[in-house]
Protein backbone atom coordinates (compact mmCIF):
# COMPACT_ATOMS: atom_id res chain seq x y z
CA UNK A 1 13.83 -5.15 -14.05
CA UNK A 2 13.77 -2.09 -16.05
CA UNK A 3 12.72 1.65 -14.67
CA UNK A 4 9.30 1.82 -15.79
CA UNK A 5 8.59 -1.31 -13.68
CA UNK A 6 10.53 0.20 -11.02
CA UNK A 7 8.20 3.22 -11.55
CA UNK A 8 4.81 1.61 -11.98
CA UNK A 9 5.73 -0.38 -8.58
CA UNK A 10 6.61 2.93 -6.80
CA UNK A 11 3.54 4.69 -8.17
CA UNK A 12 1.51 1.77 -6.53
CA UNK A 13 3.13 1.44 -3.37
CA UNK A 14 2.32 5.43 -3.13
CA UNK A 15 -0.96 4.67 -4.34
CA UNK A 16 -1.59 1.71 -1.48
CA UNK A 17 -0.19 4.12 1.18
CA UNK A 18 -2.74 6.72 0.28
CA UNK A 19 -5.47 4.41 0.15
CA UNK A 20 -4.59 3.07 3.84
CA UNK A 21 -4.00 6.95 5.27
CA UNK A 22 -7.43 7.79 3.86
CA UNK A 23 -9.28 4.91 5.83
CA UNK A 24 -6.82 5.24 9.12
CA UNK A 25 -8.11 8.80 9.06
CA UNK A 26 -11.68 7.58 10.83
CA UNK A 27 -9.59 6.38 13.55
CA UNK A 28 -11.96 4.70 15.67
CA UNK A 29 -14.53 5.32 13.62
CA UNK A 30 -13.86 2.47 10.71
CA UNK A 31 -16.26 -0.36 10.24
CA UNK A 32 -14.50 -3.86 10.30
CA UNK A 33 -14.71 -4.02 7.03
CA UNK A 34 -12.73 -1.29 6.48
CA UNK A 35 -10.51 -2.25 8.88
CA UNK A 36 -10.01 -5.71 7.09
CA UNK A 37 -9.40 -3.30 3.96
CA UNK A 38 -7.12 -1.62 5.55
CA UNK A 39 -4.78 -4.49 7.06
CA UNK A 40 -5.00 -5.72 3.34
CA UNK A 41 -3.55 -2.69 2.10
CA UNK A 42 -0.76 -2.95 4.10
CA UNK A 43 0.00 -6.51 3.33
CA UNK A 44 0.15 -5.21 -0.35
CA UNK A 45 2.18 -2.11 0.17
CA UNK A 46 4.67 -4.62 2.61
CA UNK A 47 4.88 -6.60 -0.58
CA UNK A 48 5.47 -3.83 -3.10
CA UNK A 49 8.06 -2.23 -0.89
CA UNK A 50 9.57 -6.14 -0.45
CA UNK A 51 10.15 -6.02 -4.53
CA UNK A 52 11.54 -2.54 -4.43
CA UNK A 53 13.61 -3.34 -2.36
CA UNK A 54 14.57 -6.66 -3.93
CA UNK A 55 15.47 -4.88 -7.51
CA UNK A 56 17.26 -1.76 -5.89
C-alpha cells in the first residue's frame, strides 16, 4: 500500500473519531438514532484502525 493510502486511511480514522466524540458529547442526551450512528462509527473506525494496522 503506498503512503497516500496510508494517509487518506489515517485522515479518516481521525475523521470517524471526531464524528463519534461530537455525538458522545450529549451523553445521555442522544436520541437512539444517534446512538445507532454512533456504534456505527465505531465499527468503521475499528475497521480503519484494523487496516492500519494490517499495512504498518
Amino acid at each position: 500500500m503506498d503512503r497516500s493510502s496510508v494517509s487518506d486511511l489515517e485522515a479518516q480514522t481521525r475523521e470517524l473519531e471526531h464524528q463519534i466524540h461530537k455525538l458522545e458529547r450529549r451523553g445521555f442526551h442522544m436520541t437512539p438514532t444517534e446512538q445507532e450512528q454512533a456504534t456505527r462509527l465505531k465499527k468503521l473506525r475499528l475497521i480503519s484502525k484494523d487496516r492500519l494496522a494490517s499495512i504498518r
